[in-house]
PDB file of N, CA and C in Angstrom:
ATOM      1  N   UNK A   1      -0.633  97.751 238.124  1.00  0.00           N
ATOM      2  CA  UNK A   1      -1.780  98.501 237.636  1.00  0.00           C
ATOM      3  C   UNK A   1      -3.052  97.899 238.222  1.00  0.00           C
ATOM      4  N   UNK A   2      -3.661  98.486 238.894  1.00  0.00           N
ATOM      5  CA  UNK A   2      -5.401  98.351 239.094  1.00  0.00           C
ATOM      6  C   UNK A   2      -6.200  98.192 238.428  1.00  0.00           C
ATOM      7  N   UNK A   3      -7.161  96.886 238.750  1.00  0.00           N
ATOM      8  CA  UNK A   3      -8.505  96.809 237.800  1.00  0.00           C
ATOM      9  C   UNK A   3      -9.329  97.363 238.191  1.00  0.00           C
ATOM     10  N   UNK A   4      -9.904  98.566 237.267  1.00  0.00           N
ATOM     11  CA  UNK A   4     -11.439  99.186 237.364  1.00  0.00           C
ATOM     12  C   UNK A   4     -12.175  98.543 236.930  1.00  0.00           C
ATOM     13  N   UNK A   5     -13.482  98.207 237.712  1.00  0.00           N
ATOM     14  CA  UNK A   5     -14.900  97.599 236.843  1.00  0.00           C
ATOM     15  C   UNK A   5     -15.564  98.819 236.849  1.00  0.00           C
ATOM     16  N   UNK A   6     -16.446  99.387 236.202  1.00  0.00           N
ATOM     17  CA  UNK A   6     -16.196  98.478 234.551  1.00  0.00           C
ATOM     18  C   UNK A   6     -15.064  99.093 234.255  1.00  0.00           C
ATOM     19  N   UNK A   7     -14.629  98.542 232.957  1.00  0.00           N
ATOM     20  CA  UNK A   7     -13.166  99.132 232.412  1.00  0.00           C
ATOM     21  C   UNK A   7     -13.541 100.377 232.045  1.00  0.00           C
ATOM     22  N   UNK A   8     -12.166 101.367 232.068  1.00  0.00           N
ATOM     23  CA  UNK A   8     -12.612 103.241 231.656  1.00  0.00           C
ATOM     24  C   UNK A   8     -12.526 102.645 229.596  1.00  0.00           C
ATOM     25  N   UNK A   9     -13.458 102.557 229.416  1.00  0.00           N
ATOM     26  CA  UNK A   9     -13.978 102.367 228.177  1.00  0.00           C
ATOM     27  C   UNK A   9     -14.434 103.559 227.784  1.00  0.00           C
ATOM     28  N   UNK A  10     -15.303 104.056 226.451  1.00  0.00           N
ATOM     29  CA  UNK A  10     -15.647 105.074 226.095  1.00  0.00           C
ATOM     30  C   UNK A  10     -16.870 104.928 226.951  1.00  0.00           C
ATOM     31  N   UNK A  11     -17.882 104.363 226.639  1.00  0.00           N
ATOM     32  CA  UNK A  11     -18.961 104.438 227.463  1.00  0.00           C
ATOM     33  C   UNK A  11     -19.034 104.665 228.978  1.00  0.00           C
ATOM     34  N   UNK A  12     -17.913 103.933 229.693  1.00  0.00           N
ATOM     35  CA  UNK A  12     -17.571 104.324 231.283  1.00  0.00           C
ATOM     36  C   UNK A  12     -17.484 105.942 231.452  1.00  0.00           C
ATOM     37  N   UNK A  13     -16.360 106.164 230.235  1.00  0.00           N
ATOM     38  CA  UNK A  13     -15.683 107.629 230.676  1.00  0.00           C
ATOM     39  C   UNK A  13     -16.595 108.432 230.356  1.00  0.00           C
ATOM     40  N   UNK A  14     -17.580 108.375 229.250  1.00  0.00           N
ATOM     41  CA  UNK A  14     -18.695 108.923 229.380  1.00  0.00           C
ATOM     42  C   UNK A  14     -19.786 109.721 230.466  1.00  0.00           C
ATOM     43  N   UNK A  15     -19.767 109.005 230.897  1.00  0.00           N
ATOM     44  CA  UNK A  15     -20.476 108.905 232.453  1.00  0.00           C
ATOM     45  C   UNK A  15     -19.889 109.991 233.260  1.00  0.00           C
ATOM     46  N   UNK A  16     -18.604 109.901 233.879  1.00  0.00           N
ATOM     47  CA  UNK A  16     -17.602 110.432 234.437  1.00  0.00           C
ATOM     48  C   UNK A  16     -17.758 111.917 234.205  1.00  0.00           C
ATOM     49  N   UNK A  17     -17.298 112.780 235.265  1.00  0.00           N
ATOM     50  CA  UNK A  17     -17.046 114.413 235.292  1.00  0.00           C
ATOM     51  C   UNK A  17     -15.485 114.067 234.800  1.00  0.00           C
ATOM     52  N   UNK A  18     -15.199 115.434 234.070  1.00  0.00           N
ATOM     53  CA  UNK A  18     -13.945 115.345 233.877  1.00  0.00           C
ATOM     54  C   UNK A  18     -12.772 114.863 235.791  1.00  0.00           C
ATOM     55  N   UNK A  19     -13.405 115.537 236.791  1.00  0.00           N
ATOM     56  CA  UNK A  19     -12.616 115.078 237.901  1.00  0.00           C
ATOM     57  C   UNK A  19     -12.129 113.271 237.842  1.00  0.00           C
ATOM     58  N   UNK A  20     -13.128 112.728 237.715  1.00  0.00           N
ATOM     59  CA  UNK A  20     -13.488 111.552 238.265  1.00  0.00           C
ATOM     60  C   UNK A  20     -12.807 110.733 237.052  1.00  0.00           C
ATOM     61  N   UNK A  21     -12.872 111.072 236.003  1.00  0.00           N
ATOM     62  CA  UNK A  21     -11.373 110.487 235.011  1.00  0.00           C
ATOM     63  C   UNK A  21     -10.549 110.685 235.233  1.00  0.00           C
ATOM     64  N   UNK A  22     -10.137 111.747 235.880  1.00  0.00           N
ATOM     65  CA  UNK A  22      -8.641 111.975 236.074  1.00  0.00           C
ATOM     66  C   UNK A  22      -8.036 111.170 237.368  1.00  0.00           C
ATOM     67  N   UNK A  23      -8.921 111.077 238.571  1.00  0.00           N
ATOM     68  CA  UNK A  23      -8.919 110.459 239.422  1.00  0.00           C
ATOM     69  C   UNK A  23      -8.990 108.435 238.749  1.00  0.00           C
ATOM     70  N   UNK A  24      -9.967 108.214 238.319  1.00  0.00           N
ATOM     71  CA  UNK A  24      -9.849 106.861 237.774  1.00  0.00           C
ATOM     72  C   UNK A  24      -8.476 106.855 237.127  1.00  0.00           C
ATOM     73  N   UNK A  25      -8.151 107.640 235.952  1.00  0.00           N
ATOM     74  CA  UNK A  25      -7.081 107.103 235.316  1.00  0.00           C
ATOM     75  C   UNK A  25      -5.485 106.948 236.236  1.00  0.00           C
ATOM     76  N   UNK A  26      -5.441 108.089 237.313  1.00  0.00           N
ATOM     77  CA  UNK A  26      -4.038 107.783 238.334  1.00  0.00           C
ATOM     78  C   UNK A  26      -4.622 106.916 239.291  1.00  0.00           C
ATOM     79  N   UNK A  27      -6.078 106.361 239.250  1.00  0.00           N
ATOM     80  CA  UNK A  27      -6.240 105.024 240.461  1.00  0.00           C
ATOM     81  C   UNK A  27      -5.473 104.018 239.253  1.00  0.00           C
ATOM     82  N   UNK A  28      -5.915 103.809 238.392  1.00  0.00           N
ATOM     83  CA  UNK A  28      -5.667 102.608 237.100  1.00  0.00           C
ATOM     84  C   UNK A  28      -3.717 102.496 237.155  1.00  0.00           C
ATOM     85  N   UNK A  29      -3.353 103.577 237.147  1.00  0.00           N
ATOM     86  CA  UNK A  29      -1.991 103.653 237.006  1.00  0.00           C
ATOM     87  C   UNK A  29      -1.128 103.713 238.036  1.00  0.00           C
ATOM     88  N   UNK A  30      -1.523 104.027 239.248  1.00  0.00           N
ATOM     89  CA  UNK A  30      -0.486 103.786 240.134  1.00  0.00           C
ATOM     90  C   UNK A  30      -0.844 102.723 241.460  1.00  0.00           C
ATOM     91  N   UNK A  31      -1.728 102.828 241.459  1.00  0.00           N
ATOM     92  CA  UNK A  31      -1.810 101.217 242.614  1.00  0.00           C
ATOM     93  C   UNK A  31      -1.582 100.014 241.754  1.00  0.00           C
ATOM     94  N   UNK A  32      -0.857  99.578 242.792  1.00  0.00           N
ATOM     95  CA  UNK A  32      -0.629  98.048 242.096  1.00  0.00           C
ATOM     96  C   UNK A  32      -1.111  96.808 241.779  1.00  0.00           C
ATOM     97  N   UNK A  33      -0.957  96.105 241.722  1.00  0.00           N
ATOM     98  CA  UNK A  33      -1.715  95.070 240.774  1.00  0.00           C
ATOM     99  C   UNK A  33      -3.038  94.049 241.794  1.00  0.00           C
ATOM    100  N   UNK A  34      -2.611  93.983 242.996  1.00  0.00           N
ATOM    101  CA  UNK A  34      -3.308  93.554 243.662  1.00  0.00           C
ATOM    102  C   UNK A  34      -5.150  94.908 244.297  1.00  0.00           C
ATOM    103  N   UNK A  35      -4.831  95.788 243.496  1.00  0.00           N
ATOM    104  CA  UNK A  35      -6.125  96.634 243.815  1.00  0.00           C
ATOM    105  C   UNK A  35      -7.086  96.122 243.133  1.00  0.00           C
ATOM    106  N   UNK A  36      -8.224  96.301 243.553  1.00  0.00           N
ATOM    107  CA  UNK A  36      -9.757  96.417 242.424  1.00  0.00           C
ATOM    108  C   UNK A  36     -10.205  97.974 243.400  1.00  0.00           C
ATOM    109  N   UNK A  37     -10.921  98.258 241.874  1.00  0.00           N
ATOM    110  CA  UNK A  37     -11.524  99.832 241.868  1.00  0.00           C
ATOM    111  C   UNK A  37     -12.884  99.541 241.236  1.00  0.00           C
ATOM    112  N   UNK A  38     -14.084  99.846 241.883  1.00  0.00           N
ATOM    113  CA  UNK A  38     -15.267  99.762 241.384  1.00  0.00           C
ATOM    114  C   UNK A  38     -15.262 101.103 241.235  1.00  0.00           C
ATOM    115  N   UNK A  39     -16.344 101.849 240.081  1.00  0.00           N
ATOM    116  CA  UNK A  39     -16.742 103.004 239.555  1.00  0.00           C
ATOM    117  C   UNK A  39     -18.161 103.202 239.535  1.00  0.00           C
ATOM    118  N   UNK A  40     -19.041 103.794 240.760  1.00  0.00           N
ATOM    119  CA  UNK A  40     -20.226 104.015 240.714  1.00  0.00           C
ATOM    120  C   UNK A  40     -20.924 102.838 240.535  1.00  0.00           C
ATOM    121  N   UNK A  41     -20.722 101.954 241.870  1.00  0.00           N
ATOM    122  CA  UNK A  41     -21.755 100.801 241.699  1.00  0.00           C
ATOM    123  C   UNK A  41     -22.664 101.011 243.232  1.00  0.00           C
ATOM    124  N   UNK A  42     -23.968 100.456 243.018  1.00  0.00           N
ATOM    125  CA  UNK A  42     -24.879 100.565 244.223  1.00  0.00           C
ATOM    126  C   UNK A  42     -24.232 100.029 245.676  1.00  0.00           C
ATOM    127  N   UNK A  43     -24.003 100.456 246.457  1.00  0.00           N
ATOM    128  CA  UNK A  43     -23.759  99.899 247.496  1.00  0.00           C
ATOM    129  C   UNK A  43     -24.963  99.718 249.046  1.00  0.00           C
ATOM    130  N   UNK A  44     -25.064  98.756 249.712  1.00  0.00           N
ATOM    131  CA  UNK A  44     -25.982  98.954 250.865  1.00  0.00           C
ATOM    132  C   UNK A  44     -27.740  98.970 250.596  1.00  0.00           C
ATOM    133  N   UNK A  45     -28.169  98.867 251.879  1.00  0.00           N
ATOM    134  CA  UNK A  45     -29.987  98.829 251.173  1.00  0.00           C
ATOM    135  C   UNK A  45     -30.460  99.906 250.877  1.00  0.00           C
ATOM    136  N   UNK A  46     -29.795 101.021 251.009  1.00  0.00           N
ATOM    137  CA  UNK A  46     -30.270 102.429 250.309  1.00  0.00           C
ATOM    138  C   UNK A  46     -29.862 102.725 248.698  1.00  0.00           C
ATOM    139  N   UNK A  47     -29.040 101.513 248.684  1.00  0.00           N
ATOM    140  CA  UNK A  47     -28.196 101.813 247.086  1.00  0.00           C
ATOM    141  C   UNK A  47     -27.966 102.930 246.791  1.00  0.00           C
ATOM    142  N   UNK A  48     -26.724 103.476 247.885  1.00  0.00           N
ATOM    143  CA  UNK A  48     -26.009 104.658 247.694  1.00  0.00           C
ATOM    144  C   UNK A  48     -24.891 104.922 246.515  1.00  0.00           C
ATOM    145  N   UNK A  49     -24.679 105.052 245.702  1.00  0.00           N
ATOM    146  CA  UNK A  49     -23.581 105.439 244.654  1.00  0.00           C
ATOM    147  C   UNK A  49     -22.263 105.908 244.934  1.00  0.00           C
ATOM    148  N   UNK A  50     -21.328 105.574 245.996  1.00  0.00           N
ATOM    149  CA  UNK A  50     -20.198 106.293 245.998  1.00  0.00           C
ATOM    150  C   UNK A  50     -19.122 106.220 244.603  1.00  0.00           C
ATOM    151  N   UNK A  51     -18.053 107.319 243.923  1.00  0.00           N
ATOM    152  CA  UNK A  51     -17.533 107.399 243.033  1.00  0.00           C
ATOM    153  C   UNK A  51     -16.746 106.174 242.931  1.00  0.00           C
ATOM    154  N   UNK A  52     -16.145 106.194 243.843  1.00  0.00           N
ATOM    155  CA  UNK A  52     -15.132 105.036 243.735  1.00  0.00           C
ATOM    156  C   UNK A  52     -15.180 104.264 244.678  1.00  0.00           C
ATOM    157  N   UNK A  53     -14.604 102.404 244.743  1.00  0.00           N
ATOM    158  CA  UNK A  53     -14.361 101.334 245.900  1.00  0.00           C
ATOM    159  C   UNK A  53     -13.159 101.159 245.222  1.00  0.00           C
ATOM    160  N   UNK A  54     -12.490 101.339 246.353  1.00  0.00           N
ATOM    161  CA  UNK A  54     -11.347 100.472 246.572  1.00  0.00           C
ATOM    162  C   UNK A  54     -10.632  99.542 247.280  1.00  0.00           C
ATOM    163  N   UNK A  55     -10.588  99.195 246.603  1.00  0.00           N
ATOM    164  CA  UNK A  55     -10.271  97.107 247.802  1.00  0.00           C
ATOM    165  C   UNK A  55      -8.984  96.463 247.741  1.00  0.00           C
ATOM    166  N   UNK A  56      -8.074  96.689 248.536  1.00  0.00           N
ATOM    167  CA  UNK A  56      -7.155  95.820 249.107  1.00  0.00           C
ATOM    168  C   UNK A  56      -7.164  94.712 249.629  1.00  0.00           C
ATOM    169  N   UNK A  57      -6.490  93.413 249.851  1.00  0.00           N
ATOM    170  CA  UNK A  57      -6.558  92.035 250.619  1.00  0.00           C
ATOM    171  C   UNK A  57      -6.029  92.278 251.711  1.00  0.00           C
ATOM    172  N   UNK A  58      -5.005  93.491 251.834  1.00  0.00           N
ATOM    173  CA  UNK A  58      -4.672  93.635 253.068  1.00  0.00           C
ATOM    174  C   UNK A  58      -5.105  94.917 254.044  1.00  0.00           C
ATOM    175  N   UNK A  59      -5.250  96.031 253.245  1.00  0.00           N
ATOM    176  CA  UNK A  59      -5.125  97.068 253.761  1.00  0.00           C
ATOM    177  C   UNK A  59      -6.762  97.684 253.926  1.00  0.00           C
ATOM    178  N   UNK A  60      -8.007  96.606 253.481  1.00  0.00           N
ATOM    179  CA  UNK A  60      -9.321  96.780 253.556  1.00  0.00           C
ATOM    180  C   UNK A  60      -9.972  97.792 251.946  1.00  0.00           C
ATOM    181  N   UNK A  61     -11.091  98.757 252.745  1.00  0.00           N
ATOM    182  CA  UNK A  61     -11.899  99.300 251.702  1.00  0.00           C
ATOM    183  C   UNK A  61     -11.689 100.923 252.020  1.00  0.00           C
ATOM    184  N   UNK A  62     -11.911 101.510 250.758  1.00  0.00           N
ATOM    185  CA  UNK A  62     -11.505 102.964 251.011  1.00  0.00           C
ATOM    186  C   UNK A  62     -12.916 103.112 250.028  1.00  0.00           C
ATOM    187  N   UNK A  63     -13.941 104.402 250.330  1.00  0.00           N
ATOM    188  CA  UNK A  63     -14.332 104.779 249.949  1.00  0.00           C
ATOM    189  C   UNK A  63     -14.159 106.263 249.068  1.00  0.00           C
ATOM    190  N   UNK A  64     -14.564 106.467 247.653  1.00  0.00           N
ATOM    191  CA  UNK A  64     -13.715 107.803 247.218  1.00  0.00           C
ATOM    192  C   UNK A  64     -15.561 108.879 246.556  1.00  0.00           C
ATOM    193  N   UNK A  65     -15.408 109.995 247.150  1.00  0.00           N
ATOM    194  CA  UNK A  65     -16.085 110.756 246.826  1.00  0.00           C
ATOM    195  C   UNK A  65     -15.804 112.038 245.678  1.00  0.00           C
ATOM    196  N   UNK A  66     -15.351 112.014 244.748  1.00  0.00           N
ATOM    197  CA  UNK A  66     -15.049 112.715 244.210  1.00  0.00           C
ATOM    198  C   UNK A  66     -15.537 114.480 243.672  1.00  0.00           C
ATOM    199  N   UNK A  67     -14.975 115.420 243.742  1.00  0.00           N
ATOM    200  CA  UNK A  67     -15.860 116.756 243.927  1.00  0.00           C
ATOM    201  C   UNK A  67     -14.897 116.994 243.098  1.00  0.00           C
ATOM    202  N   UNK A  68     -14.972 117.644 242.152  1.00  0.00           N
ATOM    203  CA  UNK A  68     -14.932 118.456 240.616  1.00  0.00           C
ATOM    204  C   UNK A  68     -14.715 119.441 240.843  1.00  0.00           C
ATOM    205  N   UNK A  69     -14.064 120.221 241.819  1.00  0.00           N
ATOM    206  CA  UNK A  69     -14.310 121.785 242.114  1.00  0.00           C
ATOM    207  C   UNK A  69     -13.142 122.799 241.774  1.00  0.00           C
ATOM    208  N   UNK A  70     -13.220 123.639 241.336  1.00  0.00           N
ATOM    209  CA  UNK A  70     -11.862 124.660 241.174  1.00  0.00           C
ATOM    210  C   UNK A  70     -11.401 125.787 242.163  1.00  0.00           C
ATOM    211  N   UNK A  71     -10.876 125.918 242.931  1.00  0.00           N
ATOM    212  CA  UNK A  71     -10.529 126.873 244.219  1.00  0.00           C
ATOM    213  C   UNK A  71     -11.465 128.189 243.748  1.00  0.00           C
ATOM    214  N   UNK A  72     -11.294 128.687 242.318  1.00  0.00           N
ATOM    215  CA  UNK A  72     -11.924 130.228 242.418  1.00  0.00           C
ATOM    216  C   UNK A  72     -13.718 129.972 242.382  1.00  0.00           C
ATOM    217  N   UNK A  73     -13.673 128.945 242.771  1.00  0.00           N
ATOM    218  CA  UNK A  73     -15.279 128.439 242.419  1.00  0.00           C
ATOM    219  C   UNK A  73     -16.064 128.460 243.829  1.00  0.00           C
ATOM    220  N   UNK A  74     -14.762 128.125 245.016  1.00  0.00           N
ATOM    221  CA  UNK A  74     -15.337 127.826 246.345  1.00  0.00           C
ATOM    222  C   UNK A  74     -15.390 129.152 246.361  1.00  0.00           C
ATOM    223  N   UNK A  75     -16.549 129.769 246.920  1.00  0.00           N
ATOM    224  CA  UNK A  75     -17.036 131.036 247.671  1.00  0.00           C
ATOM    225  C   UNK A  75     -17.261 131.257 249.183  1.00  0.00           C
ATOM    226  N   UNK A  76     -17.953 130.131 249.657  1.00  0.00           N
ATOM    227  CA  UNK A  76     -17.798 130.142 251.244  1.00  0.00           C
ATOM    228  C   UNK A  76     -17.950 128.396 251.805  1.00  0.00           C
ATOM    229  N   UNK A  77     -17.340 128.084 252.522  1.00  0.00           N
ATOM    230  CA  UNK A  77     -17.275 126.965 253.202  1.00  0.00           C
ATOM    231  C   UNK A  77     -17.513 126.641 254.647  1.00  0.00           C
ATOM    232  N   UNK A  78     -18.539 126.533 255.646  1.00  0.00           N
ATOM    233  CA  UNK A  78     -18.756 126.163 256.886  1.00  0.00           C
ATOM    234  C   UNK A  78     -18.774 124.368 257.278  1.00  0.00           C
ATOM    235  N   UNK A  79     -19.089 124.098 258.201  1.00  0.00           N
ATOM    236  CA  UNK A  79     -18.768 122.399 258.648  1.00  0.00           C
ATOM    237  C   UNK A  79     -20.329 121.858 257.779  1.00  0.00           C
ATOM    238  N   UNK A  80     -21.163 122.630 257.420  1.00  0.00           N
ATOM    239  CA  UNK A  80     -22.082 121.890 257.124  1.00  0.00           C
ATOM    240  C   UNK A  80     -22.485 122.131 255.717  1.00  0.00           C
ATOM    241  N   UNK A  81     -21.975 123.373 255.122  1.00  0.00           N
ATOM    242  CA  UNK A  81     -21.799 124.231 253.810  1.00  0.00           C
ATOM    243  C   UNK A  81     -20.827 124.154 252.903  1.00  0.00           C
ATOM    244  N   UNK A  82     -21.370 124.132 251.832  1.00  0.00           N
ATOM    245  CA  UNK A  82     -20.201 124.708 250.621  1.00  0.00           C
ATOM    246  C   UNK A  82     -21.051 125.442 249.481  1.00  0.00           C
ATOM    247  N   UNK A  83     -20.660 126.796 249.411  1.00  0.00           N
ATOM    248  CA  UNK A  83     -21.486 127.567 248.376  1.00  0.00           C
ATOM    249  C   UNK A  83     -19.962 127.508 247.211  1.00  0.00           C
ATOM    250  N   UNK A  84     -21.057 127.216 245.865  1.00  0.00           N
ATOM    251  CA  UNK A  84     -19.730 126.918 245.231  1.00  0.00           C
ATOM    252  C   UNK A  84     -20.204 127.981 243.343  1.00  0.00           C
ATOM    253  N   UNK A  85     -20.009 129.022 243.026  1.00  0.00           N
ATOM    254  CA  UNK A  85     -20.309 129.617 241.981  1.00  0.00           C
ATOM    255  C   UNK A  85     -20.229 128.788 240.742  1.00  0.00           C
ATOM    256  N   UNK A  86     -21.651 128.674 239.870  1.00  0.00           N
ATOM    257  CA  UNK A  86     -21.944 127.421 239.015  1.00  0.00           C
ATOM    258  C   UNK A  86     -21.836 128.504 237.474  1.00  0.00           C
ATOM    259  N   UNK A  87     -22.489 127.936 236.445  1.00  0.00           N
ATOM    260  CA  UNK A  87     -22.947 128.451 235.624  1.00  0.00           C
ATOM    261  C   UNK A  87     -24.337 128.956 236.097  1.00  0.00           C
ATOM    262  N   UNK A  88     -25.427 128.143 237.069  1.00  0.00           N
ATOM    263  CA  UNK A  88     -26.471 128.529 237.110  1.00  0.00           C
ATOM    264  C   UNK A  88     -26.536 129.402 238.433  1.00  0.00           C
ATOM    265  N   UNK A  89     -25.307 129.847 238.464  1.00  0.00           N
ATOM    266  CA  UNK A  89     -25.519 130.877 239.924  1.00  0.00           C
ATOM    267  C   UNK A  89     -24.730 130.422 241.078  1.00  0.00           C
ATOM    268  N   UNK A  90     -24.850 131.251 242.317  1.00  0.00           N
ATOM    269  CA  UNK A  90     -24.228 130.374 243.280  1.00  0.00           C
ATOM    270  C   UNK A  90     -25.245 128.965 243.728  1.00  0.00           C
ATOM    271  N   UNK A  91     -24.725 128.001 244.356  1.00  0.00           N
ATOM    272  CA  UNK A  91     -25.476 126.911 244.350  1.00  0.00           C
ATOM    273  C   UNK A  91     -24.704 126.559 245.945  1.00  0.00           C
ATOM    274  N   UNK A  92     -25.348 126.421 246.696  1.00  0.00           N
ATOM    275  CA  UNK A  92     -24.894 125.781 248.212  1.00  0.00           C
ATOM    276  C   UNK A  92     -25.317 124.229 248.190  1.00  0.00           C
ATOM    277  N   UNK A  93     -24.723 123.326 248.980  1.00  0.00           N
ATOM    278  CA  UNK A  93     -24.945 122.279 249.056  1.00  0.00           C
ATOM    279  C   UNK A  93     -23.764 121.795 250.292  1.00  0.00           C
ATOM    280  N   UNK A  94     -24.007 120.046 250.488  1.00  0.00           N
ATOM    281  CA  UNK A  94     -23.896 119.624 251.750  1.00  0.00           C
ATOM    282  C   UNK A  94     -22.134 119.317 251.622  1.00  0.00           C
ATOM    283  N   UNK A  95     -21.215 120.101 252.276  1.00  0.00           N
ATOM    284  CA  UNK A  95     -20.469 119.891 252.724  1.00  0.00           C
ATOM    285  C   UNK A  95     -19.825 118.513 252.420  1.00  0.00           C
ATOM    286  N   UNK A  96     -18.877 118.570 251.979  1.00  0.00           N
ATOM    287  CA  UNK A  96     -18.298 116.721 251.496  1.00  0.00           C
ATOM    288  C   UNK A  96     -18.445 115.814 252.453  1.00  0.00           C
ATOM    289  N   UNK A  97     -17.780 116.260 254.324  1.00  0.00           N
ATOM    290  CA  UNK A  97     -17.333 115.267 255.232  1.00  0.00           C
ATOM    291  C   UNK A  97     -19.332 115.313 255.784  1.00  0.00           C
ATOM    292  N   UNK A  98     -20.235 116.333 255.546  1.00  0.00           N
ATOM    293  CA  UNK A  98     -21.273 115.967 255.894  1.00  0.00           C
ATOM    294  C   UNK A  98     -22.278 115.059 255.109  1.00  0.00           C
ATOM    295  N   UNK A  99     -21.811 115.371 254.179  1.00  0.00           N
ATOM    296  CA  UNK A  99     -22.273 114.083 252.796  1.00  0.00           C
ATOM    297  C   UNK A  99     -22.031 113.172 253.155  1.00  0.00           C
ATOM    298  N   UNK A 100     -20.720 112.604 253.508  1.00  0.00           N
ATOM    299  CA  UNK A 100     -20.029 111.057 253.926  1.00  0.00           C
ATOM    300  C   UNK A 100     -21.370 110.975 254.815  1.00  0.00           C
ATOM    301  N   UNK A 101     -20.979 111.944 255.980  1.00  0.00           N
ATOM    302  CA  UNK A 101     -21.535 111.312 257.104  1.00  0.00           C
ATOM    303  C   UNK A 101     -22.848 110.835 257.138  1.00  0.00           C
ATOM    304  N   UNK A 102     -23.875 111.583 256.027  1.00  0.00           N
ATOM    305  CA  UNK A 102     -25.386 111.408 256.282  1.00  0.00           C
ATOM    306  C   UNK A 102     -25.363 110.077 255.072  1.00  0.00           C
ATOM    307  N   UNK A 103     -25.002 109.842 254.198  1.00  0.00           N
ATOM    308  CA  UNK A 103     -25.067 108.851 253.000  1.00  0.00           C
ATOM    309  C   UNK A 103     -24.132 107.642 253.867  1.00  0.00           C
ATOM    310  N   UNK A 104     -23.301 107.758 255.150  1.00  0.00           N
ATOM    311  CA  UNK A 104     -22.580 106.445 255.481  1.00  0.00           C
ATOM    312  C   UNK A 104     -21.550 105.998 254.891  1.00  0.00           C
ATOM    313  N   UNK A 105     -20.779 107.118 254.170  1.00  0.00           N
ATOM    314  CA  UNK A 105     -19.889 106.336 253.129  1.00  0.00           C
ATOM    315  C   UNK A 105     -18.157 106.622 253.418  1.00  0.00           C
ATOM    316  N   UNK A 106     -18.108 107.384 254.098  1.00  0.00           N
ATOM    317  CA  UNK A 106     -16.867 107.962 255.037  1.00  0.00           C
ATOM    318  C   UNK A 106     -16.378 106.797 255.718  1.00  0.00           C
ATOM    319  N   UNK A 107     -15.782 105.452 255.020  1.00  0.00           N
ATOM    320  CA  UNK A 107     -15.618 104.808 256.576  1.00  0.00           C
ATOM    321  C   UNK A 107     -14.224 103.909 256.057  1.00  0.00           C
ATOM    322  N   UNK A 108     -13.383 103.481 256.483  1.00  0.00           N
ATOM    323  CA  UNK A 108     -12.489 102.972 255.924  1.00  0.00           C
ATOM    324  C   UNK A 108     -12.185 101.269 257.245  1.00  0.00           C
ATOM    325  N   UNK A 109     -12.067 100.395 256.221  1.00  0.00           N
ATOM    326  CA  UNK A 109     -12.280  98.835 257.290  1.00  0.00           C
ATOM    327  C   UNK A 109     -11.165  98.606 256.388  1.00  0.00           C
ATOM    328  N   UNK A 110     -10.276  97.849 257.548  1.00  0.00           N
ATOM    329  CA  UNK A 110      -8.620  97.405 257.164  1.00  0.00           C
ATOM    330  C   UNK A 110      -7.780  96.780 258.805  1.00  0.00           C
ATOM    331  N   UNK A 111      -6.809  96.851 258.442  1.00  0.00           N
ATOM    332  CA  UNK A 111      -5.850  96.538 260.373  1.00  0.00           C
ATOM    333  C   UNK A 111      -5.868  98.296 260.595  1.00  0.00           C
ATOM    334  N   UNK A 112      -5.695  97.809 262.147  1.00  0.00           N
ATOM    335  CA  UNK A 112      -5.923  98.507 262.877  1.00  0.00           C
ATOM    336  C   UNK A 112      -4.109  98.983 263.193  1.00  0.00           C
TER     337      UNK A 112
END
C-alpha cells in the first residue's frame, strides 16, 4: 500500500473532486509499499499544483493530472481544445496534453 501525504483524511478528501478520490484511493491501494503519493503540493518557482506525485526509488516521478470528466460531457475536442458541457453552459478550455505542456508538468524522470 502507498503513502499519500497528506493522509486521505476527511479534511484531504474534502478538497478533492469526486475524480481525484477515486484516483487517490486505487493510488493508496494498489501500488506497493515502496510508493509515496503527494496530493496537490506546490511544485517549482511558479508553484504549479499538479493533482498527484508519484515517486518511486526505482522507476523515478510520474506526474498525475486528474480531469473529472464524463464522455456525454465531452462535446468537441481539438489538439489545443476541449469544450466540455457544465452546469454553467458549454465551457472550453486548454486541452489536458496542452495544459501539461504550458504548466511543465507532463514529464516523467526514471531509467531509460
Amino acid at each position: 500500500m502507498a503513502e499519500i501525504i497528506p493522509a486521505l483524511n476527511r479534511q484531504t478528501l474534502g478538497r478533492m473532486t469526486s475524480g481525484e478520490k477515486r484516483v487517490a484511493r486505487r493510488l493508496e491501494a494498489l501500488l506497493e509499499d515502496d510508493y509515496l503519493v503527494w496530493y496537490d503540493i506546490p511544485v517549482g518557482n511558479k508553484r504549479r499544483y499538479p493533482d498527484f506525485i508519484i515517486l518511486h526509488p526505482g522507476r523515478g516521478l510520474l506526474f498525475l493530472e486528474v480531469k473529472d470528466w464524463k464522455p456525454e460531457t465531452v462535446k468537441k475536442i481539438s489538439k489545443s481544445e476541449v469544450s466540455l458541457l457544465t452546469d454553467k453552459g458549454l465551457v472550453t478550455q486548454a486541452h489536458p496534453l496542452e495544459q501539461a505542456r504550458q504548466r511543465g508538468k507532463a514529464y516523467y524522470v526514471g531509467r531509460q
